[in-house]
C-alpha atoms as a PDB file:
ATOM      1  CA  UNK A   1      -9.223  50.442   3.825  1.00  0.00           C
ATOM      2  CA  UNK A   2      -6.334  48.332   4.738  1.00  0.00           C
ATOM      3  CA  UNK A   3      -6.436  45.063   6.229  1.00  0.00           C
ATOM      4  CA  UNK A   4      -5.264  44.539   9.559  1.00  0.00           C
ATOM      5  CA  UNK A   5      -2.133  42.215   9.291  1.00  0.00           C
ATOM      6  CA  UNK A   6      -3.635  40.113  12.700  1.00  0.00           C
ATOM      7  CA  UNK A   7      -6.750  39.449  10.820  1.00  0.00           C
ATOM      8  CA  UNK A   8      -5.171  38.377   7.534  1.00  0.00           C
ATOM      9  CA  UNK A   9      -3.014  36.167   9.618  1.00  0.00           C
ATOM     10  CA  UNK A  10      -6.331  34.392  11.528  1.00  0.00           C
ATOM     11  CA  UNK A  11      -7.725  33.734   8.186  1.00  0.00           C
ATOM     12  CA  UNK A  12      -4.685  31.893   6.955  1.00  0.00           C
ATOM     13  CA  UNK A  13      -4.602  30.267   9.568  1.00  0.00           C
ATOM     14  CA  UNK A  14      -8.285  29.120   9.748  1.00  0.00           C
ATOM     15  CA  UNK A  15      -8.363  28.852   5.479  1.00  0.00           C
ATOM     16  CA  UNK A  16      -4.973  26.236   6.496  1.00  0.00           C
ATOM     17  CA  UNK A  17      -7.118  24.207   9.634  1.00  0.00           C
ATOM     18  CA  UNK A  18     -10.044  23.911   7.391  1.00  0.00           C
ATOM     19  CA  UNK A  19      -8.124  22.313   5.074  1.00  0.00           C
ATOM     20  CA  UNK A  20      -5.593  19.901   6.692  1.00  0.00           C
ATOM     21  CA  UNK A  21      -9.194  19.044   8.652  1.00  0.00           C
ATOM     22  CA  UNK A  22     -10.903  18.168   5.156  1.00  0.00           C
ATOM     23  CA  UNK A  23      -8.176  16.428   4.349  1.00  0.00           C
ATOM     24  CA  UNK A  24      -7.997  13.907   7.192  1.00  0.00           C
ATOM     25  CA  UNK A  25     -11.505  13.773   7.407  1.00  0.00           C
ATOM     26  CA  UNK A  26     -11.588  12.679   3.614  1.00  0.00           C
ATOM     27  CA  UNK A  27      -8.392  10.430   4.358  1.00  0.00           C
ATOM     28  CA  UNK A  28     -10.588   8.491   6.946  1.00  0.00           C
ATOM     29  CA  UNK A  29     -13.259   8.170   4.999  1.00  0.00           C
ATOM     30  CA  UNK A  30     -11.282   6.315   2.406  1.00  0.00           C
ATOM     31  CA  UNK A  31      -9.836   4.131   4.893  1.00  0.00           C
ATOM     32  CA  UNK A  32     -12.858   3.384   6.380  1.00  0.00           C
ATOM     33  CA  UNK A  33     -14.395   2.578   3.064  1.00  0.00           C
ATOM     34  CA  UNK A  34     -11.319   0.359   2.260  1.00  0.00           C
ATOM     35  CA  UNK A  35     -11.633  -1.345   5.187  1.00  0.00           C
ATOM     36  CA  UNK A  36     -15.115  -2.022   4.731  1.00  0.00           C
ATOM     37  CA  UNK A  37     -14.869  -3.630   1.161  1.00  0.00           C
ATOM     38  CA  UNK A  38     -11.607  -5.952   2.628  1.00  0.00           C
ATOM     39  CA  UNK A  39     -14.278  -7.321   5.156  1.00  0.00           C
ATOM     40  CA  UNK A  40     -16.746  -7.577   2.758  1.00  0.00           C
ATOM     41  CA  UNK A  41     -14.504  -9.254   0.224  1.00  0.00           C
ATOM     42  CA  UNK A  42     -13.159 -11.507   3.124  1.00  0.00           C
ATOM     43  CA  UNK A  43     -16.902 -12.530   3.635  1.00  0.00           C
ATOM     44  CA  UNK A  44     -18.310 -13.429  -0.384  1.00  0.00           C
ATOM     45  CA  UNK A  45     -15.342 -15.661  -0.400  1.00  0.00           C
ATOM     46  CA  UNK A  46     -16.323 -17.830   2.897  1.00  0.00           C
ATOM     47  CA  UNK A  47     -19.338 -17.723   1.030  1.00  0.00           C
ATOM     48  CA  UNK A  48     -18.035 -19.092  -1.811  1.00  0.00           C
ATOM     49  CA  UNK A  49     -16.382 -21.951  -0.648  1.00  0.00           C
ATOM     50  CA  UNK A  50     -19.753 -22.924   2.026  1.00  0.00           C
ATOM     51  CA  UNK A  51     -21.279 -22.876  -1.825  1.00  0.00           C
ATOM     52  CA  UNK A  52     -18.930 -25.375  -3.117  1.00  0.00           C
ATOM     53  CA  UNK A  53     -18.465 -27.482   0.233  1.00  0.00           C
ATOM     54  CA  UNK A  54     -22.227 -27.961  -0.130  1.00  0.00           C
ATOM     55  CA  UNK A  55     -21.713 -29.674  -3.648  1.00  0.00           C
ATOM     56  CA  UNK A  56     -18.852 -31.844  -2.400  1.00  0.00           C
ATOM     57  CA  UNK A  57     -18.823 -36.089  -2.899  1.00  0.00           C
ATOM     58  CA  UNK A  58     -22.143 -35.474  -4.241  1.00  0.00           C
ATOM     59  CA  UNK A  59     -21.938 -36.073  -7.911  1.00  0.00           C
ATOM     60  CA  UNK A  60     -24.844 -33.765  -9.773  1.00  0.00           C
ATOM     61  CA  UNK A  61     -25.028 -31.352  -6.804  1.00  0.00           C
ATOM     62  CA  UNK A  62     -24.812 -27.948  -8.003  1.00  0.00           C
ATOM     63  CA  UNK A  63     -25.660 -24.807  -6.527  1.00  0.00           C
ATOM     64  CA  UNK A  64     -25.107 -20.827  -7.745  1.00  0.00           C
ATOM     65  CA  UNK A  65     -23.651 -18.139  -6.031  1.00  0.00           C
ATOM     66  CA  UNK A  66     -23.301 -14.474  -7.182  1.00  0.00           C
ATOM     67  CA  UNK A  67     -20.070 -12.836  -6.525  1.00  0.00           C
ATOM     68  CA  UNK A  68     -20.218  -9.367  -5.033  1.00  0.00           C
ATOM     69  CA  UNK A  69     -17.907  -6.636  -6.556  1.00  0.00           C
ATOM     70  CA  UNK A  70     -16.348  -5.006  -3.798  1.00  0.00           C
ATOM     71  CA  UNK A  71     -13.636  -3.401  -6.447  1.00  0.00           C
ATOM     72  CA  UNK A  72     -11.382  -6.456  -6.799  1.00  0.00           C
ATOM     73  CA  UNK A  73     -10.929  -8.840  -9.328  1.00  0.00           C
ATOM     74  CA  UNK A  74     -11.762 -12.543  -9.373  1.00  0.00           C
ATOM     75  CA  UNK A  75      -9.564 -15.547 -11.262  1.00  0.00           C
ATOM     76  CA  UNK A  76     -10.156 -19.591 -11.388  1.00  0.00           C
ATOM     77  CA  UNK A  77      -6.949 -21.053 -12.089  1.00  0.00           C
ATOM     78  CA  UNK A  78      -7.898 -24.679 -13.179  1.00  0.00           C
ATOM     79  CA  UNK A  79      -3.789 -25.495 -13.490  1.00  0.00           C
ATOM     80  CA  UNK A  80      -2.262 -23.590 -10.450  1.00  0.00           C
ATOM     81  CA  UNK A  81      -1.804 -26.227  -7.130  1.00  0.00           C
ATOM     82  CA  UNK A  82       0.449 -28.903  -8.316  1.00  0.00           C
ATOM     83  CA  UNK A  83      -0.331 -31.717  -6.183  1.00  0.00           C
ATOM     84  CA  UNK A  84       1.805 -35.166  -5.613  1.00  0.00           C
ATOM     85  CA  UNK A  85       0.841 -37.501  -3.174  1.00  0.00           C
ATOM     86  CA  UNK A  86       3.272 -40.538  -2.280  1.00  0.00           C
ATOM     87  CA  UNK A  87       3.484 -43.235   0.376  1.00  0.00           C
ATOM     88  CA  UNK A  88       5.995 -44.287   2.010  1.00  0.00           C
ATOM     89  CA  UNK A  89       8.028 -46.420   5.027  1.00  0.00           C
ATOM     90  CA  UNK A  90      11.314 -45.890   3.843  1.00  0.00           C
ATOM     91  CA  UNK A  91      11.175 -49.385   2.557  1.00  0.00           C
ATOM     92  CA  UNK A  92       9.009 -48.484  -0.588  1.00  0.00           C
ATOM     93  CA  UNK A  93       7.593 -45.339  -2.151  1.00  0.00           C
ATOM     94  CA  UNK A  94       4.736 -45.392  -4.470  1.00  0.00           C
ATOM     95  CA  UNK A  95       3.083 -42.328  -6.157  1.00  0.00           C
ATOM     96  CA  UNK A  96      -0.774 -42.361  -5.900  1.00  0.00           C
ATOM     97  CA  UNK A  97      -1.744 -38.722  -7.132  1.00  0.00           C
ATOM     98  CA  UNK A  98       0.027 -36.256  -9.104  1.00  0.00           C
ATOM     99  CA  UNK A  99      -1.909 -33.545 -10.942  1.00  0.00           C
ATOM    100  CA  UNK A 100      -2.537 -29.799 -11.088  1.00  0.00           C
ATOM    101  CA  UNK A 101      -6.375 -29.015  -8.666  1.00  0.00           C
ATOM    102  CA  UNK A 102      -6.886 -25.525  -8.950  1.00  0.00           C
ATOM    103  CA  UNK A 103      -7.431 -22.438  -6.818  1.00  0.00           C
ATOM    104  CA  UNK A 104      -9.938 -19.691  -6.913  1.00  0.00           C
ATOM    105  CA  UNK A 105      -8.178 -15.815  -6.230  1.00  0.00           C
ATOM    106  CA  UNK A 106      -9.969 -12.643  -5.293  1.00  0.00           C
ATOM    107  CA  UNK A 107      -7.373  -9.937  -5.728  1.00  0.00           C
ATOM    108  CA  UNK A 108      -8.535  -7.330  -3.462  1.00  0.00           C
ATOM    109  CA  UNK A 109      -8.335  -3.486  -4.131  1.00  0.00           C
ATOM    110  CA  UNK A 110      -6.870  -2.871  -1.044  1.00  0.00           C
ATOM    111  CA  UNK A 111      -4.814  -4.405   1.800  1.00  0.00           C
ATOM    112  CA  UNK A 112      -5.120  -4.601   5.522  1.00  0.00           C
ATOM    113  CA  UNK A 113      -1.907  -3.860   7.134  1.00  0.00           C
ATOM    114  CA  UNK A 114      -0.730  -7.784   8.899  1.00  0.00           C
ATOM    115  CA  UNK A 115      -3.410  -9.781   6.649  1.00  0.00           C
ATOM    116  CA  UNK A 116      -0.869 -11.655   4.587  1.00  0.00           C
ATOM    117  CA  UNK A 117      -0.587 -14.963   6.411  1.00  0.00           C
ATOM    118  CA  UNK A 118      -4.013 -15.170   7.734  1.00  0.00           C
ATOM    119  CA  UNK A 119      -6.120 -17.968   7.450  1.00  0.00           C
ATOM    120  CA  UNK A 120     -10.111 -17.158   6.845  1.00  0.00           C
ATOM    121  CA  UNK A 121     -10.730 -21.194   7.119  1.00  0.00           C
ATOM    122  CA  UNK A 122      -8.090 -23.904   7.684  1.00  0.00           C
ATOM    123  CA  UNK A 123      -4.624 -23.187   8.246  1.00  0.00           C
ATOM    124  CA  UNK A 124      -0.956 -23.515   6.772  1.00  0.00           C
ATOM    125  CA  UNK A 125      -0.639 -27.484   6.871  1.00  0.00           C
ATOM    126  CA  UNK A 126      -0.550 -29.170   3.368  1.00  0.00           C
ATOM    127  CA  UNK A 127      -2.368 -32.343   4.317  1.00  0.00           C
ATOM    128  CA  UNK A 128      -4.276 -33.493   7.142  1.00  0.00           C
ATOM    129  CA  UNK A 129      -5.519 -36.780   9.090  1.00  0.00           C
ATOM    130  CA  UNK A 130      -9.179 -37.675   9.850  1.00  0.00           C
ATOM    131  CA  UNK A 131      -8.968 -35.597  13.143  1.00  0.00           C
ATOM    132  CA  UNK A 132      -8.820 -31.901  10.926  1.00  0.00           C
ATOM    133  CA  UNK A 133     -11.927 -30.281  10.391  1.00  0.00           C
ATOM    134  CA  UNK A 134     -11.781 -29.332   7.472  1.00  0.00           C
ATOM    135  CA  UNK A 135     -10.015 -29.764   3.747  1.00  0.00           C
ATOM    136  CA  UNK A 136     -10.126 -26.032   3.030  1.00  0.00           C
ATOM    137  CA  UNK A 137      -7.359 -23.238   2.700  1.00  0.00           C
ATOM    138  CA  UNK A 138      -9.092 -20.105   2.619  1.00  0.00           C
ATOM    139  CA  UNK A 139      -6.291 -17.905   3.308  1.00  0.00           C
ATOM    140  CA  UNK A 140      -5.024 -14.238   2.417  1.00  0.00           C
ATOM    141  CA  UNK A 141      -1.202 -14.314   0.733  1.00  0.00           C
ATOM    142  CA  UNK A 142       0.338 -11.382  -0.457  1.00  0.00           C
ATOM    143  CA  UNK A 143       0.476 -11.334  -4.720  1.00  0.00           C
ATOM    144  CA  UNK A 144       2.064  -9.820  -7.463  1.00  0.00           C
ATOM    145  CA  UNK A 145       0.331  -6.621  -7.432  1.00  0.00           C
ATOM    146  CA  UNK A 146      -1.853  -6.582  -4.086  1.00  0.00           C
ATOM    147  CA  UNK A 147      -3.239  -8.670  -1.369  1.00  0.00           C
ATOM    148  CA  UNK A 148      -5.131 -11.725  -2.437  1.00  0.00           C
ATOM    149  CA  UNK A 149      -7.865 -14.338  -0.744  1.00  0.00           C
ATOM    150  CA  UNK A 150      -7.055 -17.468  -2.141  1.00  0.00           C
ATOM    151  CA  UNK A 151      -9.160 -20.992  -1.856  1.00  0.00           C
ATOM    152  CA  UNK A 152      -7.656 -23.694  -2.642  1.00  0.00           C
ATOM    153  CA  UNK A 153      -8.415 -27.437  -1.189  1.00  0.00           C
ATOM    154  CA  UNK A 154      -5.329 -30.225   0.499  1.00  0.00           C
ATOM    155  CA  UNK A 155      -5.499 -34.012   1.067  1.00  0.00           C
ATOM    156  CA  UNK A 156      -6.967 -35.447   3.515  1.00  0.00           C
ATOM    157  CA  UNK A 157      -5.972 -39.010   5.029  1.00  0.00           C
ATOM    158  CA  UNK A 158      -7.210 -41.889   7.346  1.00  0.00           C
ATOM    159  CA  UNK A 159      -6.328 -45.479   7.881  1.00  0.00           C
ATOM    160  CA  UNK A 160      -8.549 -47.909   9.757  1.00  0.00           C
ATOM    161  CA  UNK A 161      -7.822 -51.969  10.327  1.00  0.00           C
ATOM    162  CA  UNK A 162     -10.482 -53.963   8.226  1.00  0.00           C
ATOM    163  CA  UNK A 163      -9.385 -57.891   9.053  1.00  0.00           C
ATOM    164  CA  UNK A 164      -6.640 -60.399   9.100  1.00  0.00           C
ATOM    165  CA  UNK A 165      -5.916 -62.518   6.012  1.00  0.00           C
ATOM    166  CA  UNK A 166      -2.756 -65.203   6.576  1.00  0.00           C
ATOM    167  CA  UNK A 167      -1.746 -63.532   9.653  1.00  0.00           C
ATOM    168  CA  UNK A 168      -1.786 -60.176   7.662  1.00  0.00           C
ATOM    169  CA  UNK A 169      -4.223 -57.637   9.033  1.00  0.00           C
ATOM    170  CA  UNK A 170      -5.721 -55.660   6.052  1.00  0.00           C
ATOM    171  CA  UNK A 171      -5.425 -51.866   6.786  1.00  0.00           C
ATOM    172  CA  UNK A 172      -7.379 -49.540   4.332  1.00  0.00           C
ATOM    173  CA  UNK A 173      -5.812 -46.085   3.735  1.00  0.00           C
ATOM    174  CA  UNK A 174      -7.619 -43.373   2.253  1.00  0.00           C
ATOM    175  CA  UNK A 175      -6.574 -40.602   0.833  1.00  0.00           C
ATOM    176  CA  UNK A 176      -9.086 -37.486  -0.004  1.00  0.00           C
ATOM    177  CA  UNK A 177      -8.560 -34.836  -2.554  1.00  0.00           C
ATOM    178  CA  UNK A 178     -10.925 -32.061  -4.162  1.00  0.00           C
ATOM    179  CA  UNK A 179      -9.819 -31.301  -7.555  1.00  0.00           C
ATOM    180  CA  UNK A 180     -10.730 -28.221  -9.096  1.00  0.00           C
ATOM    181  CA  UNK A 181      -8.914 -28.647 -12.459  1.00  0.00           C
ATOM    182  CA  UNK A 182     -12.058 -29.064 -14.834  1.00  0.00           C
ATOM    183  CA  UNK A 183     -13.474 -25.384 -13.909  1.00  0.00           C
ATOM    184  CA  UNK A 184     -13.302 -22.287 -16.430  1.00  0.00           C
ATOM    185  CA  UNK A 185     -10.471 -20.597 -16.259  1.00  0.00           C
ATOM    186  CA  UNK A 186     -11.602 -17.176 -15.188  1.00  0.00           C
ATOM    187  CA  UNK A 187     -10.298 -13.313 -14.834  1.00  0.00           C
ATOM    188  CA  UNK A 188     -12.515 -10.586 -14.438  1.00  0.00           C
ATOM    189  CA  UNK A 189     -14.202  -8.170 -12.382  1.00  0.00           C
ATOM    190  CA  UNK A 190     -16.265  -9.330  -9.631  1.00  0.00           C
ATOM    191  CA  UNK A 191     -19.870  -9.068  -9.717  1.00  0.00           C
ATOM    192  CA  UNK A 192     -21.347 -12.139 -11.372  1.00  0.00           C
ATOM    193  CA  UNK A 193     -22.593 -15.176 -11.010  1.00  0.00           C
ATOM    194  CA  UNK A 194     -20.880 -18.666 -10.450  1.00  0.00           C
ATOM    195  CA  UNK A 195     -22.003 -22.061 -10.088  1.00  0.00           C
ATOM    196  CA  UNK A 196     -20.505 -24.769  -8.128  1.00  0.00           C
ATOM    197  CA  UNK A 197     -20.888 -28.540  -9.409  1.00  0.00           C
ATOM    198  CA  UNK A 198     -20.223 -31.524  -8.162  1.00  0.00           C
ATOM    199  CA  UNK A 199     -19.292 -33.608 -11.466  1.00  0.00           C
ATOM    200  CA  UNK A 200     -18.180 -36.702 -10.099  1.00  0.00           C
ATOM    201  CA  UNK A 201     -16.155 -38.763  -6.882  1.00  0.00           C
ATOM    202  CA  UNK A 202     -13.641 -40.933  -8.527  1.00  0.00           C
ATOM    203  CA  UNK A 203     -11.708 -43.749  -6.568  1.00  0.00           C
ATOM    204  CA  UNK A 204      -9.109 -46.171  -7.129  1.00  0.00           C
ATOM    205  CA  UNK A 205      -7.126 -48.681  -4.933  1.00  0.00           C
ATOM    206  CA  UNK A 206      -4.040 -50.100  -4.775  1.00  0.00           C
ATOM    207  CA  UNK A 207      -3.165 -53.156  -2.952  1.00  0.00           C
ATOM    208  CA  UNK A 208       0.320 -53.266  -1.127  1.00  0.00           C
ATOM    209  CA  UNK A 209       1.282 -56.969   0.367  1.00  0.00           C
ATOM    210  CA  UNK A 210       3.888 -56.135   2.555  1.00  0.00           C
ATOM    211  CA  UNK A 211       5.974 -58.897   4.210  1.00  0.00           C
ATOM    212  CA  UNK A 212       7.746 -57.573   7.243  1.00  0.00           C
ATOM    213  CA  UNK A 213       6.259 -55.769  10.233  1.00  0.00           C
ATOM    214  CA  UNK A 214       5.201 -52.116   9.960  1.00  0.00           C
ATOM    215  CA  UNK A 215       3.922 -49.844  12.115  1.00  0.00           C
ATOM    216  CA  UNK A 216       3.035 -46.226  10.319  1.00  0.00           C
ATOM    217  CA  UNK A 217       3.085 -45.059   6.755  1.00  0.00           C
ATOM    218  CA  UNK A 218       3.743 -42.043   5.748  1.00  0.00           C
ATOM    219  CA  UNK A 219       1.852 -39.863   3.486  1.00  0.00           C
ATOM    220  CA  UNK A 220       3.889 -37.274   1.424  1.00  0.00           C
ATOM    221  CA  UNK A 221       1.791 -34.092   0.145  1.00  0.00           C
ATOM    222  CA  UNK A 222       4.059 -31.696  -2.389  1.00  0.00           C
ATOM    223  CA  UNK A 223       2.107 -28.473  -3.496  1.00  0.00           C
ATOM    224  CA  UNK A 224       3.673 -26.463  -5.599  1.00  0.00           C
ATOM    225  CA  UNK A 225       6.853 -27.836  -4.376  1.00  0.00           C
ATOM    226  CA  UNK A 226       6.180 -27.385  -0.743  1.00  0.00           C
ATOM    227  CA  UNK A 227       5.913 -30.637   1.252  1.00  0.00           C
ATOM    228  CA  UNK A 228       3.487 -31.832   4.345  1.00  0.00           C
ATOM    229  CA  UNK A 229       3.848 -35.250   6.011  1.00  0.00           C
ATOM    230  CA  UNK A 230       0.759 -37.088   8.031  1.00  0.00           C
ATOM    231  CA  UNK A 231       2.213 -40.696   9.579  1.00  0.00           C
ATOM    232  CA  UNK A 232      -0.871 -42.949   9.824  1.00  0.00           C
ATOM    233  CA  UNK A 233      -0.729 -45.884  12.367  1.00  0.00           C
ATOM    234  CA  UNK A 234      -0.590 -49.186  10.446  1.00  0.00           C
ATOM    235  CA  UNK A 235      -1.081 -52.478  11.688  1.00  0.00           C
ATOM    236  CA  UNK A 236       0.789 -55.996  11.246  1.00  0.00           C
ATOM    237  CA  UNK A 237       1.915 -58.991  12.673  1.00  0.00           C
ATOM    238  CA  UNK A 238       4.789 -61.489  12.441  1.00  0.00           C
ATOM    239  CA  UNK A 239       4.146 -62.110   8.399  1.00  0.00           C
ATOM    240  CA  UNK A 240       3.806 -58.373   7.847  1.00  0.00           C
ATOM    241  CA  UNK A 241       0.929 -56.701   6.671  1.00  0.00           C
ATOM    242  CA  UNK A 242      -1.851 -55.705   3.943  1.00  0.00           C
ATOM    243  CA  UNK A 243      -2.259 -52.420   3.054  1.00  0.00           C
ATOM    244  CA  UNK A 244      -5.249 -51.118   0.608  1.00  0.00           C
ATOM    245  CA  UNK A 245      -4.880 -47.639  -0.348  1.00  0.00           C
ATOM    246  CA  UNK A 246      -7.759 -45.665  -1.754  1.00  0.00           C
ATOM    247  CA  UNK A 247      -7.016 -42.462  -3.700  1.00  0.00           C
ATOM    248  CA  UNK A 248     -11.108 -40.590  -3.795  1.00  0.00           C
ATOM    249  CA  UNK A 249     -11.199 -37.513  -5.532  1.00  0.00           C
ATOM    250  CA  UNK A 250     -14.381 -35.477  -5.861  1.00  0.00           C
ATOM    251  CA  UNK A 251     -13.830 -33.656  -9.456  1.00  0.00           C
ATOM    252  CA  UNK A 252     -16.099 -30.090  -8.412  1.00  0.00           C
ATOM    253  CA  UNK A 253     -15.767 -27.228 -11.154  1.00  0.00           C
ATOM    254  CA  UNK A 254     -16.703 -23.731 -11.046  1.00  0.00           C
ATOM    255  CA  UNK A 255     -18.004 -22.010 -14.232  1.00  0.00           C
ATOM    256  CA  UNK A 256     -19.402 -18.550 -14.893  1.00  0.00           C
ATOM    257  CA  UNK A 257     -23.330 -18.535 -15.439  1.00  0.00           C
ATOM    258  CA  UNK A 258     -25.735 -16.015 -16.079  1.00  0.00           C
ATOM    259  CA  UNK A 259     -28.872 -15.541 -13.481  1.00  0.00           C
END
């Protein structure tokens, strides 16, 4: 018996609904599951870097932290972040830092449309005065291949008046950097474990006897041939002024381990 053309038509039709309904339904899915591991990804690393800030400027603090895999990839890049920090009034420069300190990457397996740009802690500025909250740039950039979350540490500076020696008052600057360089250099799947360690806080000062009245100094940050300026208030009187910089660097490495 022939098939009524009306019927064969309804069944097209319903065989073609089912199908574009599948479809999106298995579509959204995907998204949602993308979405999902982004977040999740988002959250390991602010876990990671709350596991090495815990290890910070205390030399022999270590702690581990297992890496989720949430179907990205994960790379320690002791030499990436170029980092040279000079003073300056105009009058005289001087170099104080200038060496590589490292960055830790997730590559993620998928992107979140507007991501690129956003900062998870910290924000854009290269280095920062006393008053920022924090040293950390946990950010998501847009890579080579896909979106990555990328943690990487800046300067920080501060400059306080410590006395008055020949009608010079002394002014200590300090300068803060975390320095990643001595870490394993890393890239693999996610889904291990890593430990954090605090392997030492090195310092070293330079005196600057300056003999004409100041008022701010100037600290120059270039990363990776990018530039940031913080102007820290300095004080002096008629015979100029003292100025003791500190350069402290907390040396922290991260290196695979097994549990």
């Amino acid at each position: 018996m022939a098939i009524p053309i009306t019927f064969l038509m309804l069944f097209v039709s319903l065989m073609l609904i089912i199908t574009a309904t599948y479809y999106l339904a298995m579509t959204n899915i995907s998204a949602q599951g993308q979405t999902l591991n982004f977040s999740a990804a988002k959250q390991s690393m602010i876990g990671l870097e709350n596991t090495v800030s815990d290890v910070l400027w205390s030399p022999g603090a270590s702690q581990v932290y297992f890496l989720n895999d949430f179907g990205g990839s994960f790379e320690m890049m002791p030499t990436a972040k170029a980092l040279r920090i000079n003073i300056t009034d105009d009058t005289f420069m001087e170099t104080i830092f200038n060496s590589s300190i490292g960055e830790a990457v997730y590559e993620l397996a998928s992107a979140e449309p507007g991501s690129s740009g956003l900062y998870l802690i910290g924000d854009a500025r290269l280095v920062v005065n006393s008053s920022a909250s924090t040293m950390t740039q946990l950010g998501i950039v847009t890579g080579e291949t896909s979106q990555e979350i990328v943690l990487s540490y800046r300067p920080l500076t501060s400059s306080t008046i410590a006395s008055s020696s020949d009608d010079k008052p002394v002014n200590i600057v300090r300068v803060y950097v975390i320095n990643m360089n001595l870490s394993q250099s890393l890239s693999l799947p996610s889904g291990f474990y890593l430990k954090a360690e605090c392997l030492s806080v090195a310092s070293s000062i330079r005196a600057f006897d300056i003999s004409y009245q100041i008022s701010t100094l100037r600290v120059n940050a270039v990363l990776d041939g990018n530039q940031g300026v913080v102007s820290l208030p300095i004080s002096s009187g008629s015979s100029g002024a003292i100025i003791d910089v500190e350069v402290l660097v907390c040396n922290v490495q991260l290196q695979r381990v097994e549990a």
